[in-house]
PDB file of N, CA and C in Angstrom:
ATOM      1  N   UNK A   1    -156.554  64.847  42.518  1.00  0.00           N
ATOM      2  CA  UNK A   1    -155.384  64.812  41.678  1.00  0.00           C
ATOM      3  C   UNK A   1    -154.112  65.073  42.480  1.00  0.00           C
ATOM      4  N   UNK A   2    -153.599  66.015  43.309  1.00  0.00           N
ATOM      5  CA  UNK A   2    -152.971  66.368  44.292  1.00  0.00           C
ATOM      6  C   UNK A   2    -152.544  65.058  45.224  1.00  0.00           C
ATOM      7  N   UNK A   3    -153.709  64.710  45.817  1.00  0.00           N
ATOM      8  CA  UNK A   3    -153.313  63.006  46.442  1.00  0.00           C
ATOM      9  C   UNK A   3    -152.443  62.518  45.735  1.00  0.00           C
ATOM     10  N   UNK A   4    -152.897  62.179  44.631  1.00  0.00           N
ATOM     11  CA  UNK A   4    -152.345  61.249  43.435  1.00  0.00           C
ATOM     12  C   UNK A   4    -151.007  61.454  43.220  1.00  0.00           C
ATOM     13  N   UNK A   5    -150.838  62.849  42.878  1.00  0.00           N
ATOM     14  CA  UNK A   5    -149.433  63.327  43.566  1.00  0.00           C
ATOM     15  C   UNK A   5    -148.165  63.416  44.368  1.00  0.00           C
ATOM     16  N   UNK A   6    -148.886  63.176  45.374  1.00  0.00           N
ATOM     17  CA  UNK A   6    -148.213  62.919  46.398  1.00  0.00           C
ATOM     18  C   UNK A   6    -148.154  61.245  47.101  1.00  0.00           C
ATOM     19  N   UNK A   7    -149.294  61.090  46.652  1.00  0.00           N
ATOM     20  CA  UNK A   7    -149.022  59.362  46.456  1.00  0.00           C
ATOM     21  C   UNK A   7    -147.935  58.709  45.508  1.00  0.00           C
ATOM     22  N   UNK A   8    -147.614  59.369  44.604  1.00  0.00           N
ATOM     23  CA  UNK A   8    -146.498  59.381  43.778  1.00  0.00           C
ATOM     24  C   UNK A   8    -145.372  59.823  43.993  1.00  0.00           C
ATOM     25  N   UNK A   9    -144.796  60.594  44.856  1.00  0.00           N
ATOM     26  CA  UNK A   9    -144.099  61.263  45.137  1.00  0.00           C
ATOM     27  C   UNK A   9    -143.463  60.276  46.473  1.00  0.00           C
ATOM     28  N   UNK A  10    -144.220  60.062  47.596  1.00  0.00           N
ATOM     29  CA  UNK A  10    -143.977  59.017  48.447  1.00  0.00           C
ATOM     30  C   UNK A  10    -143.563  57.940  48.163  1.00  0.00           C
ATOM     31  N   UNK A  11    -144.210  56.984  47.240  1.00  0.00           N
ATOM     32  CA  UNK A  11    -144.002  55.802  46.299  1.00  0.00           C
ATOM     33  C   UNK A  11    -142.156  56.206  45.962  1.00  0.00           C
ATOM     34  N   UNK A  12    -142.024  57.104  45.051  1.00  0.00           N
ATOM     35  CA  UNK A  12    -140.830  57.091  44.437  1.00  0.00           C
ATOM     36  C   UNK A  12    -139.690  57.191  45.557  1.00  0.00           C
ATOM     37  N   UNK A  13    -139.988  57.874  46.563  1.00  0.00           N
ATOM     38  CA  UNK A  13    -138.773  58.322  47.364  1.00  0.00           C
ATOM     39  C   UNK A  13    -138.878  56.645  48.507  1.00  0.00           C
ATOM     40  N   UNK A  14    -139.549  55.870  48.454  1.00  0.00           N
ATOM     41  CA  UNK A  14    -139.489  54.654  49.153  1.00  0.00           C
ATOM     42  C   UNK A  14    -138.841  53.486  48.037  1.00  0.00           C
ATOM     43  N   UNK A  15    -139.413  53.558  46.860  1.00  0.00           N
ATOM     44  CA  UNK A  15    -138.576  52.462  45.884  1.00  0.00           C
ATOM     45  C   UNK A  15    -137.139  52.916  46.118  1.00  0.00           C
ATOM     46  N   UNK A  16    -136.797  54.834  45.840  1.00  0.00           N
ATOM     47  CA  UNK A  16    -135.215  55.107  45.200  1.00  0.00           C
ATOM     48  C   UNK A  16    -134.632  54.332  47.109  1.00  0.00           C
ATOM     49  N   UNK A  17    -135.378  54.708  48.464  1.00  0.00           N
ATOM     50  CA  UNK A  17    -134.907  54.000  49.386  1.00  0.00           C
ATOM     51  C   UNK A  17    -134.156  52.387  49.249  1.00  0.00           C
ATOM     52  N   UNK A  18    -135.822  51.804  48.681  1.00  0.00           N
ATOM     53  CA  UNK A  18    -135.175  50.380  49.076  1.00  0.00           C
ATOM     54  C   UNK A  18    -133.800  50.090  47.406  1.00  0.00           C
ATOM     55  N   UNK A  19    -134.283  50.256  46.963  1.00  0.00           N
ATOM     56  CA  UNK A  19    -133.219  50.769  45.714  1.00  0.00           C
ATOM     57  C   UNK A  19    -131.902  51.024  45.947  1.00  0.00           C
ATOM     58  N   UNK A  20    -131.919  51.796  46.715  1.00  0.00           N
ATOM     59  CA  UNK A  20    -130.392  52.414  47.805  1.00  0.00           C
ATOM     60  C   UNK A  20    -129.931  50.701  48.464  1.00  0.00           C
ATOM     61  N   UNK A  21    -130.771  50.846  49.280  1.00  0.00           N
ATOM     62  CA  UNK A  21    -129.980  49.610  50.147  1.00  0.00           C
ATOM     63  C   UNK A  21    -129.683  48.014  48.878  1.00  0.00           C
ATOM     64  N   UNK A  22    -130.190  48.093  47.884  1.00  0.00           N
ATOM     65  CA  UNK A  22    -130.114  47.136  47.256  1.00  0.00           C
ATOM     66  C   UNK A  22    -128.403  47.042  46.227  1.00  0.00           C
ATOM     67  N   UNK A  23    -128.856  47.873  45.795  1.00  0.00           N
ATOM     68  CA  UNK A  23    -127.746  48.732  44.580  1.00  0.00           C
ATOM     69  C   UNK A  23    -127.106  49.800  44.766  1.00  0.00           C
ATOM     70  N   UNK A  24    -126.907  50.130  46.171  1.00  0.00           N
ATOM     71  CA  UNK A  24    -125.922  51.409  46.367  1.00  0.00           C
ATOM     72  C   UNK A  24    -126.658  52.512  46.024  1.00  0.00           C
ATOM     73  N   UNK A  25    -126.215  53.748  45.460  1.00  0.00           N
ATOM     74  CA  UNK A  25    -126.185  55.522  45.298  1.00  0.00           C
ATOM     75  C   UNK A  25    -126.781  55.215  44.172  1.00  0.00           C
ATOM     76  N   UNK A  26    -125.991  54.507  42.581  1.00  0.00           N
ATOM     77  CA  UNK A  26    -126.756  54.357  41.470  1.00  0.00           C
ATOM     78  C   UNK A  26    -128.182  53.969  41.565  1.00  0.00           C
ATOM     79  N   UNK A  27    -128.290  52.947  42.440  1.00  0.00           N
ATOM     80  CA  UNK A  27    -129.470  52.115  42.490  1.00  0.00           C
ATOM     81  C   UNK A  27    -131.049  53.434  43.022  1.00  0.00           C
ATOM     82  N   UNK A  28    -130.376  53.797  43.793  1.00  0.00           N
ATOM     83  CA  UNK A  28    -131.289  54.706  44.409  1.00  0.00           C
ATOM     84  C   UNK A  28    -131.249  56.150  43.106  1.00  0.00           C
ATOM     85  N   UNK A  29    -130.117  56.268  43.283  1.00  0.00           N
ATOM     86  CA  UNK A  29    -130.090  57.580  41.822  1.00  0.00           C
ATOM     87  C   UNK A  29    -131.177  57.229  40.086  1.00  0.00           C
ATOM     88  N   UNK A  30    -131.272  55.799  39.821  1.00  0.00           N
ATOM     89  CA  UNK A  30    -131.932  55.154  38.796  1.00  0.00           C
ATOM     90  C   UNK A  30    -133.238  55.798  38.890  1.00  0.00           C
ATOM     91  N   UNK A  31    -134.032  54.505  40.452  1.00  0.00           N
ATOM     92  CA  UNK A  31    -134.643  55.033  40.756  1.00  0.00           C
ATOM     93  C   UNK A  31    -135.809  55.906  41.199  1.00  0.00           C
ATOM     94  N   UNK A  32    -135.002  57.043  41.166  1.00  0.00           N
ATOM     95  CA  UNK A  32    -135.223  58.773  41.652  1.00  0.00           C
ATOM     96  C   UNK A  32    -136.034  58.864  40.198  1.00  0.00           C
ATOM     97  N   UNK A  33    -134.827  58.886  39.255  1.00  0.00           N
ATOM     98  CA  UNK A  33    -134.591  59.391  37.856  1.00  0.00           C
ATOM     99  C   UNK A  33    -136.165  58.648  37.157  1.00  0.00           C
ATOM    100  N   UNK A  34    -136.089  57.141  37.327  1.00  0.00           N
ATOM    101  CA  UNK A  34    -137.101  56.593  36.306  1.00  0.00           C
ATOM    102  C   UNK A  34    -138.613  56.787  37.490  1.00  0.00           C
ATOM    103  N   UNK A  35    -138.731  57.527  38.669  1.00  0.00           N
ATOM    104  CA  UNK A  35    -139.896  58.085  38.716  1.00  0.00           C
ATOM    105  C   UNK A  35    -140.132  59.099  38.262  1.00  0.00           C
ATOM    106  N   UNK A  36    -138.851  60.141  38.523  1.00  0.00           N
ATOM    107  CA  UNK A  36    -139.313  61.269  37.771  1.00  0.00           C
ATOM    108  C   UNK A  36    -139.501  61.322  36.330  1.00  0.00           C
ATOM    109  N   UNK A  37    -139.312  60.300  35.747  1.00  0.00           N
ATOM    110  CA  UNK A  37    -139.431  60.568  34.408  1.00  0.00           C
ATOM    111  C   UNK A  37    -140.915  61.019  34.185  1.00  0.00           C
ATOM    112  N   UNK A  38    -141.988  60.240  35.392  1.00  0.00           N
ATOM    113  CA  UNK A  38    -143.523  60.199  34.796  1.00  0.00           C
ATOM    114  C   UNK A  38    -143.829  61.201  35.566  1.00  0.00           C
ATOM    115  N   UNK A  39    -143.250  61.224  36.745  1.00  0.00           N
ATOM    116  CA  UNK A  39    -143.832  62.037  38.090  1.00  0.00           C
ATOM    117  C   UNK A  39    -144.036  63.359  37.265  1.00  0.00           C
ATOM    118  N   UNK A  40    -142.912  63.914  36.884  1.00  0.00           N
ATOM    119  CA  UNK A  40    -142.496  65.772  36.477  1.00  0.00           C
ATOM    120  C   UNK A  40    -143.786  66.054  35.218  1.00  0.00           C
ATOM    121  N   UNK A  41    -143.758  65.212  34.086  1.00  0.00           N
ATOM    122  CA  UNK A  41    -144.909  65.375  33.220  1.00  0.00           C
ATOM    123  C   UNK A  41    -146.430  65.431  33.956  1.00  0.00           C
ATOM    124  N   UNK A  42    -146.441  64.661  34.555  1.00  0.00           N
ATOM    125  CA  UNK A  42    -147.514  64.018  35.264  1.00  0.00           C
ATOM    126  C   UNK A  42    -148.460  65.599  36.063  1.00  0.00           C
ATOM    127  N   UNK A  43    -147.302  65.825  36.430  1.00  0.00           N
ATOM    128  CA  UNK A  43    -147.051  67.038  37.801  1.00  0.00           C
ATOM    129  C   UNK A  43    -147.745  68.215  36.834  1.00  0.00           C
ATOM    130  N   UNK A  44    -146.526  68.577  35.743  1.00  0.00           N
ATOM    131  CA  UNK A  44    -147.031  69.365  34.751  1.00  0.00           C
ATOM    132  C   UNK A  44    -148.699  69.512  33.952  1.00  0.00           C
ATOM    133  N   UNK A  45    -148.646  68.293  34.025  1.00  0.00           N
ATOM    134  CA  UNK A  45    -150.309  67.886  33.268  1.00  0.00           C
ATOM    135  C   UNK A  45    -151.407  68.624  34.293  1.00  0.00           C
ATOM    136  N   UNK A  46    -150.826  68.015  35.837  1.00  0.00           N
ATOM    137  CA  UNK A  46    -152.389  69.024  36.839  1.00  0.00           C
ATOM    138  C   UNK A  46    -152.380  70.068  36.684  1.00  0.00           C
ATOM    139  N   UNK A  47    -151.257  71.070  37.029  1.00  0.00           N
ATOM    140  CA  UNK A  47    -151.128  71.593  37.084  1.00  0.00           C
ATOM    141  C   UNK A  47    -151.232  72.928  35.853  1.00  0.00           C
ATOM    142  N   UNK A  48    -151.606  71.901  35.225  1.00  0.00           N
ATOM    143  CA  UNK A  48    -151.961  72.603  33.328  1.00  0.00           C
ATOM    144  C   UNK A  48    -153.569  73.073  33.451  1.00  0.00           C
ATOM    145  N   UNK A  49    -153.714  71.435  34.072  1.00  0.00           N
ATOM    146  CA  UNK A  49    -155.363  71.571  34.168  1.00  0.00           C
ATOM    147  C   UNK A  49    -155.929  72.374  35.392  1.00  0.00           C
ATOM    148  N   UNK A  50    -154.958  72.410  36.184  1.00  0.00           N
ATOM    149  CA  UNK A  50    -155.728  72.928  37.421  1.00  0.00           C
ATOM    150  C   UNK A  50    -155.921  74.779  37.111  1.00  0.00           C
ATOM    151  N   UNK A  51    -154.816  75.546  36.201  1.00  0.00           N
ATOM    152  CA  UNK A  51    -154.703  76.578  35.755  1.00  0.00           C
ATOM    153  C   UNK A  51    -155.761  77.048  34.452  1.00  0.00           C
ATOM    154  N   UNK A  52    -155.872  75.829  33.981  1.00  0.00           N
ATOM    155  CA  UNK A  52    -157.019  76.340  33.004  1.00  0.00           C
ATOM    156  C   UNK A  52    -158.129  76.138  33.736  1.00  0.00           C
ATOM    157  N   UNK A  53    -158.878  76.017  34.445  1.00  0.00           N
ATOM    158  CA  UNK A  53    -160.366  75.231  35.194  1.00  0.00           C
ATOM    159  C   UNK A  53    -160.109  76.834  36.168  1.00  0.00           C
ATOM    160  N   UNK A  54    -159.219  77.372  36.635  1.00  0.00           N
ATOM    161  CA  UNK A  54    -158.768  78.313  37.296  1.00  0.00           C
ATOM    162  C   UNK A  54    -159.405  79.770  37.083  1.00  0.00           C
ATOM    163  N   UNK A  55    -159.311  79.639  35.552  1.00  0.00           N
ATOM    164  CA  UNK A  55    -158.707  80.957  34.680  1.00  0.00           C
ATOM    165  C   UNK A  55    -160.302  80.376  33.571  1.00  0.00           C
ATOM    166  N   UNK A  56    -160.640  79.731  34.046  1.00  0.00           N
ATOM    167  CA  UNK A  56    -162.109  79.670  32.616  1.00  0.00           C
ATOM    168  C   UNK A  56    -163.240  80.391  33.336  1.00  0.00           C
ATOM    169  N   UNK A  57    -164.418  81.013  32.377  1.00  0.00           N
ATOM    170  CA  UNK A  57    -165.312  81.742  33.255  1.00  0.00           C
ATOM    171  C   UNK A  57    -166.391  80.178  33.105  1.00  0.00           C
ATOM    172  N   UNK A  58    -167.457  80.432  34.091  1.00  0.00           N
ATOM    173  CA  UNK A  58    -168.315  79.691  34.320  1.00  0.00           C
ATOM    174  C   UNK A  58    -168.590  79.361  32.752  1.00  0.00           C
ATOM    175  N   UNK A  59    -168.884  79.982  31.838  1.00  0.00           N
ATOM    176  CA  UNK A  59    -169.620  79.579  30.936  1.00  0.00           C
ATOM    177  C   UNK A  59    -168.653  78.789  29.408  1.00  0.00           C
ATOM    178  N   UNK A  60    -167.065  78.918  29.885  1.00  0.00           N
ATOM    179  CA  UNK A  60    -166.152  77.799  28.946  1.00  0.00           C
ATOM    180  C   UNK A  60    -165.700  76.750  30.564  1.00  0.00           C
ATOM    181  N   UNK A  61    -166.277  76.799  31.472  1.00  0.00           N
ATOM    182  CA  UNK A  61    -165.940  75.659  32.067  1.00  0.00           C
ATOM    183  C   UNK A  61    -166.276  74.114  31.831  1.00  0.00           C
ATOM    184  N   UNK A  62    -166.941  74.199  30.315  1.00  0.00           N
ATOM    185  CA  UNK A  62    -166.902  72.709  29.983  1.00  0.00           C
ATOM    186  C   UNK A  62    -165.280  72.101  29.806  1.00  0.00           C
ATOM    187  N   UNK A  63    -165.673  70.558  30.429  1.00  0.00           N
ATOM    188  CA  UNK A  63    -164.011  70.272  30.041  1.00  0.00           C
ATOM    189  C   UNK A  63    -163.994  70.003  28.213  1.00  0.00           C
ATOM    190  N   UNK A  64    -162.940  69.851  27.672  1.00  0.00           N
ATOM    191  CA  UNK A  64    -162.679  69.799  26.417  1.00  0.00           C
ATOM    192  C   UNK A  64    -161.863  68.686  26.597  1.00  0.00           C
ATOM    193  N   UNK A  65    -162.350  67.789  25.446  1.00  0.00           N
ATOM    194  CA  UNK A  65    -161.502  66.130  25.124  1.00  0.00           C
ATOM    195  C   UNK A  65    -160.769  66.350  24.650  1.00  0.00           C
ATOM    196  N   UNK A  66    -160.684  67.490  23.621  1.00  0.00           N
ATOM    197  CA  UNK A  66    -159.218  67.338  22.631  1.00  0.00           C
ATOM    198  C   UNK A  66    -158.212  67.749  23.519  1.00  0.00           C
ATOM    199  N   UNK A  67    -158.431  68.873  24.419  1.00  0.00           N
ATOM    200  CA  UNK A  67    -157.322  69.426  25.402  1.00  0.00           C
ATOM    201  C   UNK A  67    -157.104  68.499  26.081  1.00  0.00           C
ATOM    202  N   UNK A  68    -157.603  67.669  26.613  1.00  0.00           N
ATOM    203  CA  UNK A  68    -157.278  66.484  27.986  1.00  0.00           C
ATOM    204  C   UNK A  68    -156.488  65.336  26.945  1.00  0.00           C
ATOM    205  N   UNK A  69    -156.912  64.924  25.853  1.00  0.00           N
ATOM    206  CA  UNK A  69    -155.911  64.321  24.713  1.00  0.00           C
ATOM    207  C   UNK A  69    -154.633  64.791  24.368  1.00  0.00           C
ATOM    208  N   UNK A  70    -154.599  66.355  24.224  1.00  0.00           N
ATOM    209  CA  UNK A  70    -153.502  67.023  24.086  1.00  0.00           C
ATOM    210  C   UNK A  70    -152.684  67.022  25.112  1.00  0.00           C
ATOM    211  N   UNK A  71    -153.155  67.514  26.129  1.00  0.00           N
ATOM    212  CA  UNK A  71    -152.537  67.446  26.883  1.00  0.00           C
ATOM    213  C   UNK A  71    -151.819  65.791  27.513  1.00  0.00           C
ATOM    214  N   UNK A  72    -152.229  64.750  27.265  1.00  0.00           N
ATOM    215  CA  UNK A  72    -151.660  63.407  27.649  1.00  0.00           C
ATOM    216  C   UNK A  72    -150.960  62.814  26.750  1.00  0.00           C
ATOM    217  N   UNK A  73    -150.689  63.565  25.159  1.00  0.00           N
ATOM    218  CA  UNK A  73    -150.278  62.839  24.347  1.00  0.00           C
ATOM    219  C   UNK A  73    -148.768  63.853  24.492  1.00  0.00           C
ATOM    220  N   UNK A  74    -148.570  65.019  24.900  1.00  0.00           N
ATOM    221  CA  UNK A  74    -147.734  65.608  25.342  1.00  0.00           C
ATOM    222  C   UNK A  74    -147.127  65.444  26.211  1.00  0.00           C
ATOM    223  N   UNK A  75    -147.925  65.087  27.307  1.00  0.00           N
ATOM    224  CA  UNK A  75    -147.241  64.230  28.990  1.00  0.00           C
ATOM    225  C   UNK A  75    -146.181  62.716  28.451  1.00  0.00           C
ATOM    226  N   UNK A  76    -146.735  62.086  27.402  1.00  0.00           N
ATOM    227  CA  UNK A  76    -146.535  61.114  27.366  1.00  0.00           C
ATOM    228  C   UNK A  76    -145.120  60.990  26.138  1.00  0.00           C
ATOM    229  N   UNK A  77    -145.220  61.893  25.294  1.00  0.00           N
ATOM    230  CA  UNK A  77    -144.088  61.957  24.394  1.00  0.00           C
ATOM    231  C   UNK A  77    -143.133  63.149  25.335  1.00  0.00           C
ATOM    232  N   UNK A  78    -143.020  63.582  26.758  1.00  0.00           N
ATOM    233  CA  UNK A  78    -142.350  63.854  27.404  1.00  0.00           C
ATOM    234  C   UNK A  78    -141.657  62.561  28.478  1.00  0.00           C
ATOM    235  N   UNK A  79    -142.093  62.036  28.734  1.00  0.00           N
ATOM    236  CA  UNK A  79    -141.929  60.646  29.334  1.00  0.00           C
ATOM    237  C   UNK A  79    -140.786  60.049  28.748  1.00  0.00           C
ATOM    238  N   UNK A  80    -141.379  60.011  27.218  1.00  0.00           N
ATOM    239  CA  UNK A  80    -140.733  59.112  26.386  1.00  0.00           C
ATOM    240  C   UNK A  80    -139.246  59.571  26.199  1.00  0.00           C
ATOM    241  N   UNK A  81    -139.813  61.135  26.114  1.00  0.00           N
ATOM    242  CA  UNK A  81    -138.342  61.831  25.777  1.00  0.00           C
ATOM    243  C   UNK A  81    -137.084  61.772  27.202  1.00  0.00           C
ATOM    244  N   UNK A  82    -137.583  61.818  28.134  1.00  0.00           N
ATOM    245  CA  UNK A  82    -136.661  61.963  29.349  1.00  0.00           C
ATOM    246  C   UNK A  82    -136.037  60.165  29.729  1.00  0.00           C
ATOM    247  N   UNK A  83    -136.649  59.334  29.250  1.00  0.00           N
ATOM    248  CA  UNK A  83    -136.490  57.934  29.517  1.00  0.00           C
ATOM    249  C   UNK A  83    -135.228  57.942  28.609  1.00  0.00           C
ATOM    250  N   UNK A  84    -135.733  58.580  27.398  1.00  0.00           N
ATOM    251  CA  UNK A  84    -134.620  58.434  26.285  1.00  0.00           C
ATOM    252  C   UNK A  84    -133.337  58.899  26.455  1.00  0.00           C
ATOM    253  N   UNK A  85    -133.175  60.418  27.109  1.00  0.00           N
ATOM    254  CA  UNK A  85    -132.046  61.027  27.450  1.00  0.00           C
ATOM    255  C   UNK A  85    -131.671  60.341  29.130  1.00  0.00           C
ATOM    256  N   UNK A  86    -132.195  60.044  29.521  1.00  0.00           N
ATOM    257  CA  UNK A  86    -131.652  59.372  31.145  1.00  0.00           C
ATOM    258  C   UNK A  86    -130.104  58.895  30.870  1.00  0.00           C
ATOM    259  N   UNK A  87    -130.270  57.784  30.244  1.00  0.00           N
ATOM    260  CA  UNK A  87    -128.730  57.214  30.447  1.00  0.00           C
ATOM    261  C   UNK A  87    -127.441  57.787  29.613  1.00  0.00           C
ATOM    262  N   UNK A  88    -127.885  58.814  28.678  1.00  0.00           N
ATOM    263  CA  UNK A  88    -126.928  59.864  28.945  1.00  0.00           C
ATOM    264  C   UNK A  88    -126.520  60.665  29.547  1.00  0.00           C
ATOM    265  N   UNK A  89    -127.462  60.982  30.565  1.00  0.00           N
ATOM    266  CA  UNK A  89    -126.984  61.998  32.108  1.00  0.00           C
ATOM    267  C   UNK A  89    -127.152  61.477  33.039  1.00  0.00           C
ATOM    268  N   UNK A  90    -126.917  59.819  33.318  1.00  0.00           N
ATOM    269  CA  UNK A  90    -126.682  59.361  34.559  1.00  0.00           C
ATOM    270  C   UNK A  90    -126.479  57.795  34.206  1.00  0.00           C
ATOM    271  N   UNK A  91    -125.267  56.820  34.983  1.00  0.00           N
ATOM    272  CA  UNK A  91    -124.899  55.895  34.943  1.00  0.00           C
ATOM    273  C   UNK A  91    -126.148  55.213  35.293  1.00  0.00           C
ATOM    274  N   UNK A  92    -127.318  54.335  34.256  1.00  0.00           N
ATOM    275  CA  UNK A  92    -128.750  53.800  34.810  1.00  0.00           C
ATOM    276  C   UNK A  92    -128.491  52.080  35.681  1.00  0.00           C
ATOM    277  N   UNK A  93    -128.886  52.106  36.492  1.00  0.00           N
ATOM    278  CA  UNK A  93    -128.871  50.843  36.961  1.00  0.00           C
ATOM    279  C   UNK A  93    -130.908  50.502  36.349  1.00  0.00           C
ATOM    280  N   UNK A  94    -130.674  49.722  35.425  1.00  0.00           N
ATOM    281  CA  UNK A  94    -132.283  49.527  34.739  1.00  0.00           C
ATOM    282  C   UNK A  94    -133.237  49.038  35.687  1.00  0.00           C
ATOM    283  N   UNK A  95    -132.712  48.004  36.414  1.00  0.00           N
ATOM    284  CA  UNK A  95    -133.655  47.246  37.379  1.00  0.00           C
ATOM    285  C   UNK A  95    -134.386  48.441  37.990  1.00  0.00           C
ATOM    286  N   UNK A  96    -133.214  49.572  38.745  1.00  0.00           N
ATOM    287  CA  UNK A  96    -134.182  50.650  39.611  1.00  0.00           C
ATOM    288  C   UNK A  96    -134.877  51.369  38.998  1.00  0.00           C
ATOM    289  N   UNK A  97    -134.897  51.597  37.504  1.00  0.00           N
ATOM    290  CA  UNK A  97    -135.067  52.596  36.700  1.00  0.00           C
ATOM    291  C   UNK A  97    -136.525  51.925  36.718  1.00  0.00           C
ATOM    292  N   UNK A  98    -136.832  50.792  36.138  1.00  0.00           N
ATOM    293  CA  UNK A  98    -137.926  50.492  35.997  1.00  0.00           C
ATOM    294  C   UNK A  98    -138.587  50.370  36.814  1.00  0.00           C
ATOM    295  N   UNK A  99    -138.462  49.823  38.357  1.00  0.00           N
ATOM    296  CA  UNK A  99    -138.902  49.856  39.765  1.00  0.00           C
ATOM    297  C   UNK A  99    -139.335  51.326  40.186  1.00  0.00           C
ATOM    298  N   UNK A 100    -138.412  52.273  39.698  1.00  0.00           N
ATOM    299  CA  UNK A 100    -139.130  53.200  40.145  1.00  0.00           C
ATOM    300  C   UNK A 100    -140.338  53.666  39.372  1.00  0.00           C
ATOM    301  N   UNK A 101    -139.912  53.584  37.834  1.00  0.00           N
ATOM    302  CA  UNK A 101    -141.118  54.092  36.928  1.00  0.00           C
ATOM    303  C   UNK A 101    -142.348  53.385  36.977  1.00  0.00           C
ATOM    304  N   UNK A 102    -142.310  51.974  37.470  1.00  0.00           N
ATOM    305  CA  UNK A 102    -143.474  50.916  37.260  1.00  0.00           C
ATOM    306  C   UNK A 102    -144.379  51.666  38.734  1.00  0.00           C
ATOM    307  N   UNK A 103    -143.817  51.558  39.558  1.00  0.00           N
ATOM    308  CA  UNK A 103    -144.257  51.945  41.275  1.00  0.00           C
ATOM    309  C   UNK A 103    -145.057  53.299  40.943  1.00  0.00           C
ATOM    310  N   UNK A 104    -144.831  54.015  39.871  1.00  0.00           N
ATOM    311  CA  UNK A 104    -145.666  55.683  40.073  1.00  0.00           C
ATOM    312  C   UNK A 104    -146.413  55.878  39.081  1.00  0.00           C
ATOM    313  N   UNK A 105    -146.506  54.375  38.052  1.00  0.00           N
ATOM    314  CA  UNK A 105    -147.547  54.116  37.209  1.00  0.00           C
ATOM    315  C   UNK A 105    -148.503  53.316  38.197  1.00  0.00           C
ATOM    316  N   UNK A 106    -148.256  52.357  38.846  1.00  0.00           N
ATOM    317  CA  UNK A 106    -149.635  51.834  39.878  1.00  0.00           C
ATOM    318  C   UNK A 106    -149.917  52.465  40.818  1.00  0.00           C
ATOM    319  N   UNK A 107    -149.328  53.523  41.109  1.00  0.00           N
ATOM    320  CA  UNK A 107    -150.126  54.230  42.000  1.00  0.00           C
ATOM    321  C   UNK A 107    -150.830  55.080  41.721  1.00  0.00           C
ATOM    322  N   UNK A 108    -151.382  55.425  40.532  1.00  0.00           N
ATOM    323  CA  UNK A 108    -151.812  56.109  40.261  1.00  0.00           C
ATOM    324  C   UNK A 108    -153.252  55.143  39.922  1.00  0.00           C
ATOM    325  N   UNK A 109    -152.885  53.794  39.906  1.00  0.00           N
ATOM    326  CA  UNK A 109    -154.300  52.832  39.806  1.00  0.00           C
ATOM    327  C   UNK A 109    -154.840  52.895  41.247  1.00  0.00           C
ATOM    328  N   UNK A 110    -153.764  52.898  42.603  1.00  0.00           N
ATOM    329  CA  UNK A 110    -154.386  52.649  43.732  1.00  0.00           C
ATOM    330  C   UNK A 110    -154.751  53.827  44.004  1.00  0.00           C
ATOM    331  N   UNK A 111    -154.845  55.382  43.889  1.00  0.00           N
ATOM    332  CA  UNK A 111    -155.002  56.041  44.166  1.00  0.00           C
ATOM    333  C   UNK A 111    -156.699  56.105  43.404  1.00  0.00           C
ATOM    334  N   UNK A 112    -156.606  55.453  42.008  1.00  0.00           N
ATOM    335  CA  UNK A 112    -158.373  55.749  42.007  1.00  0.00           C
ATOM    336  C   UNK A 112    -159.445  54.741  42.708  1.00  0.00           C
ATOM    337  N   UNK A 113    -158.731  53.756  43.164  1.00  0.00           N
ATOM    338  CA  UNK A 113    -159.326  53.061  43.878  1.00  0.00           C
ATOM    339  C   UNK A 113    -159.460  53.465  45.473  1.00  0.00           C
ATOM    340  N   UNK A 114    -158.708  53.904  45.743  1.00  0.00           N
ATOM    341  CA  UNK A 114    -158.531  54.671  47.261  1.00  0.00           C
ATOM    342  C   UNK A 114    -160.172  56.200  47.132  1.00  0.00           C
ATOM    343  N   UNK A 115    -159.883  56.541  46.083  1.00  0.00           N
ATOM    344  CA  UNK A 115    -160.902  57.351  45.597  1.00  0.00           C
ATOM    345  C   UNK A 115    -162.217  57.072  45.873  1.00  0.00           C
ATOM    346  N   UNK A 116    -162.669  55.926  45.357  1.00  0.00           N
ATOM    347  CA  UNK A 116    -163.951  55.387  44.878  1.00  0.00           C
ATOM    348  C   UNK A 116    -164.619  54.229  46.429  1.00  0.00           C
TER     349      UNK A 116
END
């Protein structure tokens, strides 16, 4: 999960790059912004899970579906929510916005394939 992470994290700071040279400061600022929109939830979600799996004794270390549901239907109406407020706290150039957000949704496909 951590990989995945940071496979994401790399990804975004190379799109907001070529982004930069394409579209200037906005372009690269977009971006930044429309990776982090998934990256920060995303981030939040392991790190949810990695603390409960942490903190469970051997014998509630089954995983639980409703929590891994909960928890993604929360990641995901956070997403929604920060996409929503973006272009009120920053001039969006969309093209980067989506370039960046699309780039740290497939990497998270190549990363399970890098996996397997």
């Amino acid at each position: 999960m951590l990989k995945a992470l940071l496979f994401q994290a790399a990804a975004i700071l190379v799109v907001a790059a070529i982004a930069g040279l394409l579209a200037g400061s906005a372009g690269a600022q977009s971006a930044l912004a429309g990776g982090a929109a998934y990256f920060l939830p995303n981030l939040l979600f392991v790190l949810r899970l990695r603390l409960r799996l942490a903190l469970a004794t051997s014998a509630t270390r089954q995983p639980s579906a409703v929590g891994f549901l909960v928890g993604e239907a929360v990641k995901l109406s956070a997403v929604i929510a920060l996409l929503v407020i973006l272009p009120r706290m920053i001039e969006v150039n969309w093209p980067a916005l989506i370039a960046g957000l699309s780039v740290v949704l497939f990497v998270n496909l190549f990363a399970l394939l890098l996996k397997t």
